[in-house]
Protein backbone atom coordinates (compact mmCIF):
# COMPACT_ATOMS: atom_id res chain seq x y z
CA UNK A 1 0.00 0.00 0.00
CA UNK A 2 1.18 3.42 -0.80
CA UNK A 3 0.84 5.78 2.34
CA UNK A 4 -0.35 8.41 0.10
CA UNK A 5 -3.54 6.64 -0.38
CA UNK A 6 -3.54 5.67 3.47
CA UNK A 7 -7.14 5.73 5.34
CA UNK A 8 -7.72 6.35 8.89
CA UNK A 9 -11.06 4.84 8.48
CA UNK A 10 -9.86 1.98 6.61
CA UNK A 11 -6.74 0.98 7.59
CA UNK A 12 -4.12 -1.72 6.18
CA UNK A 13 -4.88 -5.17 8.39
CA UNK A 14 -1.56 -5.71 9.74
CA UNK A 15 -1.76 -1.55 11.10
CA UNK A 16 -2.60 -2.52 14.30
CA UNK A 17 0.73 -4.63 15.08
CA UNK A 18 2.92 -1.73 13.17
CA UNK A 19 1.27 1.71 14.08
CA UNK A 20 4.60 3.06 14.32
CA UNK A 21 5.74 1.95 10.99
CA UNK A 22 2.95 3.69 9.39
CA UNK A 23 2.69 6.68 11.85
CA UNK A 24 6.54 7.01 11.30
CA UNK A 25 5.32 6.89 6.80
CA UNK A 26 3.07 9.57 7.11
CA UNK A 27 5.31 11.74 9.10
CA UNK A 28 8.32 11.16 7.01
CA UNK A 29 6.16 11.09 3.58
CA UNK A 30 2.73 12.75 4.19
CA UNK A 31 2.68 14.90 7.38
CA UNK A 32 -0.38 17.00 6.68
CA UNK A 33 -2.18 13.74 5.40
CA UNK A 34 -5.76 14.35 3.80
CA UNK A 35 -8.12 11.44 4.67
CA UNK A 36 -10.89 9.70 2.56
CA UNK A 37 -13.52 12.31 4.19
CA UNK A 38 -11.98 15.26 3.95
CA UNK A 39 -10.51 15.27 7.50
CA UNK A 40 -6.41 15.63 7.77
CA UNK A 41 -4.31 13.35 9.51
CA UNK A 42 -1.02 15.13 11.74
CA UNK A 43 2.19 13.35 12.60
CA UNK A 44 4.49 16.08 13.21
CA UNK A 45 5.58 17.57 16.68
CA UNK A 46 5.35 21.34 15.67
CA UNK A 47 2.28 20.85 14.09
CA UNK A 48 0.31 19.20 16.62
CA UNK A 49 1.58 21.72 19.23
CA UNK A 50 0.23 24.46 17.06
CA UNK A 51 -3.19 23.03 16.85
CA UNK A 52 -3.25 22.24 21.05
CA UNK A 53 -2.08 25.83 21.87
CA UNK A 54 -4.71 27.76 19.55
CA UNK A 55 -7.88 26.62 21.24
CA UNK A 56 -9.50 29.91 20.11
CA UNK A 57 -9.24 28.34 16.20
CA UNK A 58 -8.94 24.32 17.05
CA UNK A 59 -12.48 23.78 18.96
CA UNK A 60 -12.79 20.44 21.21
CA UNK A 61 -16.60 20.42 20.68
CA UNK A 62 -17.35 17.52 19.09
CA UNK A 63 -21.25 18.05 18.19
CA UNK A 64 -20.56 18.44 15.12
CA UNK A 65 -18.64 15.48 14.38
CA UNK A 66 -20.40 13.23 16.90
CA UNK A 67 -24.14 14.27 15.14
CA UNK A 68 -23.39 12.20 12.13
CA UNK A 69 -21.78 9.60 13.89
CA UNK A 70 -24.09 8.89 17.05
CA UNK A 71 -27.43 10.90 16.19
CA UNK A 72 -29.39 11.50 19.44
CA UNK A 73 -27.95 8.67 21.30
CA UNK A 74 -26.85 8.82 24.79
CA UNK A 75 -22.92 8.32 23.18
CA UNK A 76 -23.99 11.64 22.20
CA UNK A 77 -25.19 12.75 25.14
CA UNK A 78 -22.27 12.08 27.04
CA UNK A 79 -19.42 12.43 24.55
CA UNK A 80 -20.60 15.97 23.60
CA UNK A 81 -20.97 17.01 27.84
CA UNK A 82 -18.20 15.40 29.84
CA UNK A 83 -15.25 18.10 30.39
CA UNK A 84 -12.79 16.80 27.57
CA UNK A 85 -14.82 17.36 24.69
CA UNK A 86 -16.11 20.70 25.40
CA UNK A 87 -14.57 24.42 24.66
CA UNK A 88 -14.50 27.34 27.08
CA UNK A 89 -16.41 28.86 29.14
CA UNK A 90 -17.90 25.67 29.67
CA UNK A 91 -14.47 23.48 30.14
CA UNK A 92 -13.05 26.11 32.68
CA UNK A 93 -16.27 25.82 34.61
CA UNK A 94 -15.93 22.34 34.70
CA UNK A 95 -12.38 21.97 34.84
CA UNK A 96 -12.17 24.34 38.17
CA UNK A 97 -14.22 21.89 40.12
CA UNK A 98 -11.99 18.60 39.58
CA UNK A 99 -9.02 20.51 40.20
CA UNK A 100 -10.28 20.87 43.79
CA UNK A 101 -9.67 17.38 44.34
CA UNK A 102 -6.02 17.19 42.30
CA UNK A 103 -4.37 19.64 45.45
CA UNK A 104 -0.67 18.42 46.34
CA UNK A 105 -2.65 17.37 49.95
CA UNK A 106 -5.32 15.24 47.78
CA UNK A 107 -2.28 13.83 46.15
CA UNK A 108 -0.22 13.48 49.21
CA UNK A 109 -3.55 11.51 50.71
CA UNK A 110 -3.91 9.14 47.59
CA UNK A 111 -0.10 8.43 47.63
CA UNK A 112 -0.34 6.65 50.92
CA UNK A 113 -3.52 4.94 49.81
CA UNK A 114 -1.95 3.77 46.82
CA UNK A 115 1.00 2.43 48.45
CA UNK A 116 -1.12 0.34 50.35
CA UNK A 117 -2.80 -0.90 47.39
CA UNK A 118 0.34 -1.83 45.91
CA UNK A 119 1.70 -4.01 48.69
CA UNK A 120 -1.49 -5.89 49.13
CA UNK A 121 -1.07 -6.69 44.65
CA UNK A 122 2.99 -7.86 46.08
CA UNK A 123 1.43 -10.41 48.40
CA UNK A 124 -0.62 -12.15 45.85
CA UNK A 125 2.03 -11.62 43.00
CA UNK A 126 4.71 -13.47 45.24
CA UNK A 127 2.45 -15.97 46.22
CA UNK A 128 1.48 -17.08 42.37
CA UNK A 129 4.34 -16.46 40.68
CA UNK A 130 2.78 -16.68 37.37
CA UNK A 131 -0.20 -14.32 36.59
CA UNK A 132 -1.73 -11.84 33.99
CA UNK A 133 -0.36 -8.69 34.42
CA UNK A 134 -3.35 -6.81 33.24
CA UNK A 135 -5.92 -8.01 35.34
CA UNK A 136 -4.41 -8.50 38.23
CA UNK A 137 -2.18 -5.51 38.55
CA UNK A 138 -2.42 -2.56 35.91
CA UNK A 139 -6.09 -2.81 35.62
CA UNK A 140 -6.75 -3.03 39.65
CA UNK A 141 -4.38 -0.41 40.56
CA UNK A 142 -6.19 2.34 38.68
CA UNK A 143 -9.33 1.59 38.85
CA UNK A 144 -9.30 0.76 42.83
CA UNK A 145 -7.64 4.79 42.65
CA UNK A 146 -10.32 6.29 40.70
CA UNK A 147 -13.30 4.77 42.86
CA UNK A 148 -11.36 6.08 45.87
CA UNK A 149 -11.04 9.36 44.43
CA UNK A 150 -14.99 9.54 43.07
CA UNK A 151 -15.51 8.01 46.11
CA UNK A 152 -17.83 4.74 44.72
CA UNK A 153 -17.27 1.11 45.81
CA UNK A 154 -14.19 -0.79 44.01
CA UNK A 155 -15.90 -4.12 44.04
CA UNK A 156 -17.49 -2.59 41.50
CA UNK A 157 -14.86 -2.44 39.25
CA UNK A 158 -15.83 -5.18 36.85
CA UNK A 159 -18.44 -3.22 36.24
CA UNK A 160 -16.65 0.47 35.68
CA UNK A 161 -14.22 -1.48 33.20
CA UNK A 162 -16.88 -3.04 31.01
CA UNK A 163 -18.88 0.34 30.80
CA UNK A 164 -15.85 1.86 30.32
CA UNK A 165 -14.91 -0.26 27.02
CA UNK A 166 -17.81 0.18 25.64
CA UNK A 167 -18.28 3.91 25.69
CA UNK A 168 -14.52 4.69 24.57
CA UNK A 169 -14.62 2.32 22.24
CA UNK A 170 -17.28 4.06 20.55
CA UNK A 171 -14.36 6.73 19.57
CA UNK A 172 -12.70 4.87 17.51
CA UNK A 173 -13.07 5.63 14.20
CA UNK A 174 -14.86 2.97 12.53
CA UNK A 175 -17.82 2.44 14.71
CA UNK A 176 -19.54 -1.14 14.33
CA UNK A 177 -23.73 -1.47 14.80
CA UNK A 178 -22.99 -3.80 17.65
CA UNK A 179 -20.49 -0.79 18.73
CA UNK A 180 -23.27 1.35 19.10
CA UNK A 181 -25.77 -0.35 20.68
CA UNK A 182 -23.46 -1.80 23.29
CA UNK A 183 -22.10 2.15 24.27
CA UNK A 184 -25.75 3.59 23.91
CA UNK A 185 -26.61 0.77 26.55
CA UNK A 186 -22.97 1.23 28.61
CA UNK A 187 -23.97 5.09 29.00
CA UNK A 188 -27.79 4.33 30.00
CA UNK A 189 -26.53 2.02 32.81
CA UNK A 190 -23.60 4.01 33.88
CA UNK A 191 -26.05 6.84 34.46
CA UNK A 192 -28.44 4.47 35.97
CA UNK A 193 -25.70 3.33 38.67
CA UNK A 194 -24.22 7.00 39.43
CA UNK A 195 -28.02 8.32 40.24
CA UNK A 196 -27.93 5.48 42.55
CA UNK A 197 -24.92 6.58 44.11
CA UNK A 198 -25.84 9.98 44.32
CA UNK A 199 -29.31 9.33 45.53
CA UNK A 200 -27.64 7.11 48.39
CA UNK A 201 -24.94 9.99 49.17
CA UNK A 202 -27.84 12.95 49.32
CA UNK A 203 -29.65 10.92 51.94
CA UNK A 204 -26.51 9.65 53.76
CA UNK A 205 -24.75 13.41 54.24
CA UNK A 206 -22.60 11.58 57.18
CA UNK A 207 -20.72 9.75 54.17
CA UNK A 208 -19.61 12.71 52.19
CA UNK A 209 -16.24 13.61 52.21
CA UNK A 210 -14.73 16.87 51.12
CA UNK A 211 -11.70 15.27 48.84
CA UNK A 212 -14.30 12.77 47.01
CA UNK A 213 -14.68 13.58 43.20
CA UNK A 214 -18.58 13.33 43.64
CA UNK A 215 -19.31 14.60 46.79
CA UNK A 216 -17.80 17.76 44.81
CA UNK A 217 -19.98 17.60 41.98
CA UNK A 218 -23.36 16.82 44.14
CA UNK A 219 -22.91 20.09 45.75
CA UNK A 220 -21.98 21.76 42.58
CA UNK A 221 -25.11 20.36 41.40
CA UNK A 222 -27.72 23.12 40.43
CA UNK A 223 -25.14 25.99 40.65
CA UNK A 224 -22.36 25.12 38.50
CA UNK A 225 -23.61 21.77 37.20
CA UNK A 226 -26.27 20.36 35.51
CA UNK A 227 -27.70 16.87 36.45
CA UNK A 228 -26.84 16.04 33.43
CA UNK A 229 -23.54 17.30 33.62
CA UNK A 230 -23.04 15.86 36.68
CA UNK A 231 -23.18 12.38 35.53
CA UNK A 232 -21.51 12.74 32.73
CA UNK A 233 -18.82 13.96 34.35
CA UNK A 234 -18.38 11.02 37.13
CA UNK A 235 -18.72 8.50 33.91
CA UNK A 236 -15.78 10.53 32.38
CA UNK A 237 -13.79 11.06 35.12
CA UNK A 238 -14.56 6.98 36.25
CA UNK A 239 -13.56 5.99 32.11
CA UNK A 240 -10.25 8.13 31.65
CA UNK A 241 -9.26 7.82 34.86
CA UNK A 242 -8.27 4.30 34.60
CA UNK A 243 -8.42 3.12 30.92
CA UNK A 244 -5.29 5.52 30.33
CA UNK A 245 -3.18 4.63 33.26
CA UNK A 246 -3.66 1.24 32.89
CA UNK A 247 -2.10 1.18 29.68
CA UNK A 248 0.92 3.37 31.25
CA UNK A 249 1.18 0.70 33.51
CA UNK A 250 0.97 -2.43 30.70
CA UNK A 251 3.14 -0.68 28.20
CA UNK A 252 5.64 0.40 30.82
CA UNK A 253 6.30 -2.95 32.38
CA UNK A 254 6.48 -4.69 28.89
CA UNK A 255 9.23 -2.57 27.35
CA UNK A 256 11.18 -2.72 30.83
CA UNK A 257 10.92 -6.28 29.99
CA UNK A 258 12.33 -6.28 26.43
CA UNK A 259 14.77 -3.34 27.46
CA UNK A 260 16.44 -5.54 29.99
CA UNK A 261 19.01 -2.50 30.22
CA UNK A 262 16.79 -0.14 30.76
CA UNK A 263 15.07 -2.99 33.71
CA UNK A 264 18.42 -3.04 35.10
CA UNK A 265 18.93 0.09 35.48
CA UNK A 266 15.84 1.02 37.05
CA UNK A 267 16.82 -1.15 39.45
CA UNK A 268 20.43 -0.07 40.42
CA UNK A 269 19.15 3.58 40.00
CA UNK A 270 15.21 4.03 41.52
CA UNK A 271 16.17 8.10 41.59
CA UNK A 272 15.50 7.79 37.35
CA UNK A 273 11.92 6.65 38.08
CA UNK A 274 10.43 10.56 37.08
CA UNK A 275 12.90 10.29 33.55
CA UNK A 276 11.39 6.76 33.18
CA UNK A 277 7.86 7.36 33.46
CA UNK A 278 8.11 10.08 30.97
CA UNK A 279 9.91 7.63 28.41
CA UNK A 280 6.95 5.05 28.72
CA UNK A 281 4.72 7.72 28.19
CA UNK A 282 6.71 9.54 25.48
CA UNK A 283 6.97 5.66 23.13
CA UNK A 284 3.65 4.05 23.94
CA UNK A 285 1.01 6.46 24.30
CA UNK A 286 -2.08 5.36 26.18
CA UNK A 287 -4.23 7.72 23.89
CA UNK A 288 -2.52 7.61 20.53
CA UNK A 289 -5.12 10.47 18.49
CA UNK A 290 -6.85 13.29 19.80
CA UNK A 291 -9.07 15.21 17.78
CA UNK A 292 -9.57 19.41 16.76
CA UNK A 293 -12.06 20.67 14.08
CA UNK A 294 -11.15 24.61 13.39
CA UNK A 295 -13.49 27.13 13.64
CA UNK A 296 -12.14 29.52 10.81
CA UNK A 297 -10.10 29.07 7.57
CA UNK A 298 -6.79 28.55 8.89
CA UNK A 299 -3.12 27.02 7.76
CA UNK A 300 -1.28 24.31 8.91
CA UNK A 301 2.56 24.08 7.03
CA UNK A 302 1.65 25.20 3.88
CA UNK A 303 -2.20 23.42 4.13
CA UNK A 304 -5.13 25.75 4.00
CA UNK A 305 -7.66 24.15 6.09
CA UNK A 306 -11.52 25.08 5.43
CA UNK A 307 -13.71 26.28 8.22
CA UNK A 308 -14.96 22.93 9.66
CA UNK A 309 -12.24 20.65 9.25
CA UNK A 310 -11.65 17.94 11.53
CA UNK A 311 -8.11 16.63 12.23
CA UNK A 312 -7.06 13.47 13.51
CA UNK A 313 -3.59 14.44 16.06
CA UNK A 314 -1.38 11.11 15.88
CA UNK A 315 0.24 11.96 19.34
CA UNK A 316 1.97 8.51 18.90
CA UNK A 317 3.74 10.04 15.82
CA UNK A 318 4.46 13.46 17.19
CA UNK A 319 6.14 11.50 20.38
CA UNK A 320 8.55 9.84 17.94
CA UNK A 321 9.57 12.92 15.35
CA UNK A 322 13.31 13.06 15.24
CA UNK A 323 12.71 16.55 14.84
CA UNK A 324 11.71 16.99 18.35
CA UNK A 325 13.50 13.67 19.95
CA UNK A 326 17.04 12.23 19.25
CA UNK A 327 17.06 8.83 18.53
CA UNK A 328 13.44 8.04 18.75
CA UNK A 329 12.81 4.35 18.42
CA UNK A 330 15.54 4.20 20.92
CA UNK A 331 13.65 3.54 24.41
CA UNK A 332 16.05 5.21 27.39
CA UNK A 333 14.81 5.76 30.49
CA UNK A 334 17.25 8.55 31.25
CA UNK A 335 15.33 10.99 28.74
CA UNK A 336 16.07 14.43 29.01
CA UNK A 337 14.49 17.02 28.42
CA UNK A 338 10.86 14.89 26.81
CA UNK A 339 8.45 17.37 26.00
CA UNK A 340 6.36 14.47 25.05
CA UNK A 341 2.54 14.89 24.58
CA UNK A 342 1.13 11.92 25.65
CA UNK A 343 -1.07 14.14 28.80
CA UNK A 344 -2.20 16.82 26.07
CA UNK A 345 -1.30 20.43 26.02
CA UNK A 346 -2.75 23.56 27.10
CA UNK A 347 -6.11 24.37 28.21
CA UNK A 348 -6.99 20.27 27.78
CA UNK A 349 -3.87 19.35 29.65
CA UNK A 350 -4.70 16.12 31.91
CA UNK A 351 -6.50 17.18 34.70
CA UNK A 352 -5.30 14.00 36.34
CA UNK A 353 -1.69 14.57 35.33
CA UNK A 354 -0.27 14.38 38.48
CA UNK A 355 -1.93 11.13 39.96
CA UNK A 356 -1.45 9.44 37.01
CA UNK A 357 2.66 10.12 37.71
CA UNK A 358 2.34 9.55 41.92
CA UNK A 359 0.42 5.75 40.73
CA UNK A 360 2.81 5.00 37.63
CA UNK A 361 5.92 5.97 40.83
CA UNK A 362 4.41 3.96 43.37
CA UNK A 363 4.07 1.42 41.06
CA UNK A 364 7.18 0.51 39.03
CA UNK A 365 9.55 1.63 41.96
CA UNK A 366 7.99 -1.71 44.04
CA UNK A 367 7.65 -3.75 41.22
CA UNK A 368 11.74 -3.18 40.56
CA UNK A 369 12.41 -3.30 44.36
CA UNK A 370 10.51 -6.59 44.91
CA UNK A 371 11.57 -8.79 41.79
CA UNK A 372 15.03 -10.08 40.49
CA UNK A 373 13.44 -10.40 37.68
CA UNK A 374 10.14 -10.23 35.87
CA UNK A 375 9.44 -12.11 32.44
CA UNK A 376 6.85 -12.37 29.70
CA UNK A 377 5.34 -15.88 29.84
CA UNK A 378 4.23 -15.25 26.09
CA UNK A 379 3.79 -12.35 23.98
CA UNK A 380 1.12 -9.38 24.88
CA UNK A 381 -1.97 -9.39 23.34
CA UNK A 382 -3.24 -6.24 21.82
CA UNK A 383 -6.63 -5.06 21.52
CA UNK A 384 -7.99 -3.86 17.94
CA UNK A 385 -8.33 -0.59 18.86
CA UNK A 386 -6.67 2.55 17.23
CA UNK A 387 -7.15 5.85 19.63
CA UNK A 388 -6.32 3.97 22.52
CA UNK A 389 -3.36 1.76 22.84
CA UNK A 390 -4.27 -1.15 25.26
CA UNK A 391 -2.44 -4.58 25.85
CA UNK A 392 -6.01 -6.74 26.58
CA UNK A 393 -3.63 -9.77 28.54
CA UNK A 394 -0.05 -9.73 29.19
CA UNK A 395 1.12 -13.29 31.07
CA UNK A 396 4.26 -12.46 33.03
CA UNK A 397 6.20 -14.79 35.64
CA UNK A 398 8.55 -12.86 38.60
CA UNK A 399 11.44 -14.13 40.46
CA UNK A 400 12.42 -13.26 43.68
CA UNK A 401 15.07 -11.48 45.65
């Protein structure tokens, strides 16, 4: 296939195992790629920072877009209300009242918790010896965190994660029937669960805590949220909070593994955890494309873009332009400076940047402290999915000090 003639919507069917191969193509051959509808495709650093800085031009309202693709369904609904795919003044209303529960003492508070966490996954990891990653560690960790932080019970996690599949999955950019009707039903009984929740909380005030996602957003309720809003934010906030760091956590432990250097010397040197995190990040990025559609005729390079045109952000090509990064298929732990853009930029910066980084610490520091040595029992399985970047099972074995 020439990349020239290279469809988002349609791509080649071995893409999935070489993303970076063909991410790497358009980059090197068509950086401002047009695709089959008219959309573009961007691979380069420079370019994709432009587009993330000039929020006034490059709108994240997606009603538009999302019209055509989920008519009045509740995907609609909720992709076109929770905080990430809407512009200002709207997003800084929004935005203000989850920062309130990202405060370095919030953080400080959820670092001991998830330290605790951690060393209860140890016991059963040393005690089994041979396990699936995923399920039983990068998977838990995150979503026992975000449940904490929303403040909703983690034995129903099974439950967050399926609902959680569904609806994101509905952002890919081929959307099935089946797709459909499984997120329009994910959303209905997400919704259904979090009025539950809330009902329970409103007539149980003794239970509220101030640092607890939704106690925040109950009492916003009515003066700076919506019902509506409300829920779709806790279904947001439940879905990226964990489906992103649990790839962090996948990715990062599987290229530790086939970088045994790089394992090593994590090991020998725990002081290069902040460096290492960011290389994980920077190579395998949990959220490979973000979206922009601009509001006015506009340029990109030498590209005039029409008013209304959509582009598709390949942050997993932009994280490996030489241009920007020296030696980027190399993975090295000791990576500095790595402006990567794997958390976003500007106004739609993660909000849960810094959690993300305090559970990705906690995490790989005890997994190096605690094991000699920590192997793949086979290779990784990963999902058929193209925004987000998710190994579905990952058998390891460990071997102890």
């Amino acid at each position: 296939m020439s990349i020239e003639s290279f469809d988002l919507y349609n791509p080649p069917s071995d893409f999935i195992n070489n993303v970076y191969k063909y991410y790497n193509l358009l980059r090197e051959k068509s950086p401002i790629h047009k695709n089959s509808d008219g959309s573009y495709i961007l691979t380069r650093y420079k370019d994709l920072v432009g587009v993330y800085r000039n929020f006034k031009v490059w709108s994240s309202d997606k009603r538009t877009e999302f019209r055509e693709k989920f008519g009045s369904s509740p995907l609609f609904e909720h992709h076109t209300t929770s905080v990430v795919f809407v512009d200002p003044p709207d997003h800084t209303r929004i935005r203000k009242i989850f920062q309130q529960a990202f405060t370095p003492k919030s953080i400080l508070g959820l670092e001991r918790n998830i330290n605790k966490l951690v060393d209860s996954y140890l016991v059963m990891m040393h005690a089994k010896k041979k396990f699936d990653f995923v399920s039983d560690f990068s998977f838990r960790l995150p979503v026992d965190v975000v449940c904490s932080v929303l403040g909703v019970p983690s034995e129903d996690r099974h439950l967050i994660r399926d609902w959680a599949h569904k609806i994101l999955g509905a952002l890919e950019p081929k959307l099935t029937h089946k797709q459909f009707d499984e997120g329009s039903t994910a959303v209905i009984n997400f919704k259904q669960y979090l009025k539950d929740q809330i009902k329970f909380r409103k007539t149980h005030k003794d239970i509220n805590k101030a640092n607890e996602v939704l106690s925040l957003l109950i009492e916003a309720e009515g003066l700076e949220l919506s019902e509506t809003e409300l829920l779709h934010q806790c279904i947001f906030m439940l879905n990226a909070g964990h489906e992103t760091s649990t790839n962090m956590l996948s990715h990062g432990l599987n290229e530790l593994i086939n970088h045994k250097d790089q394992y090593k010397l994590l090991q020998k040197e725990p002081g290069r955890i902040d460096t290492a995190i960011d290389e994980i990040l920077r190579f395998q990025p949990p959220i490979q494309i973000n979206n922009r559609r601009c509001l006015e005729k506009t340029k990109i390079g030498n590209v005039v873009v029409p008013e209304g045109t959509s582009v598709h952000m390949i942050i997993a090509g932009a994280n490996r332009d030489p241009l920007q990064f020296f030696k980027p298929e190399t993975f090295d732990i000791s990576r500095s400076p790595n402006r990567h853009l794997s958390f976003g930029l500007g106004i739609h910066i993660c909000a849960g940047i810094n959690l993300a980084r305090v559970e990705a610490k906690v995490a790989f520091q005890s997994l190096m402290s605690s094991f000699r040595e920590i192997n793949l029992i086979k290779k990784p399985k990963i999902a058929n999915r193209i925004r987000f970047r998710e190994i579905k099972e990952m058998q390891i074995e460990i071997s102890s000090y």
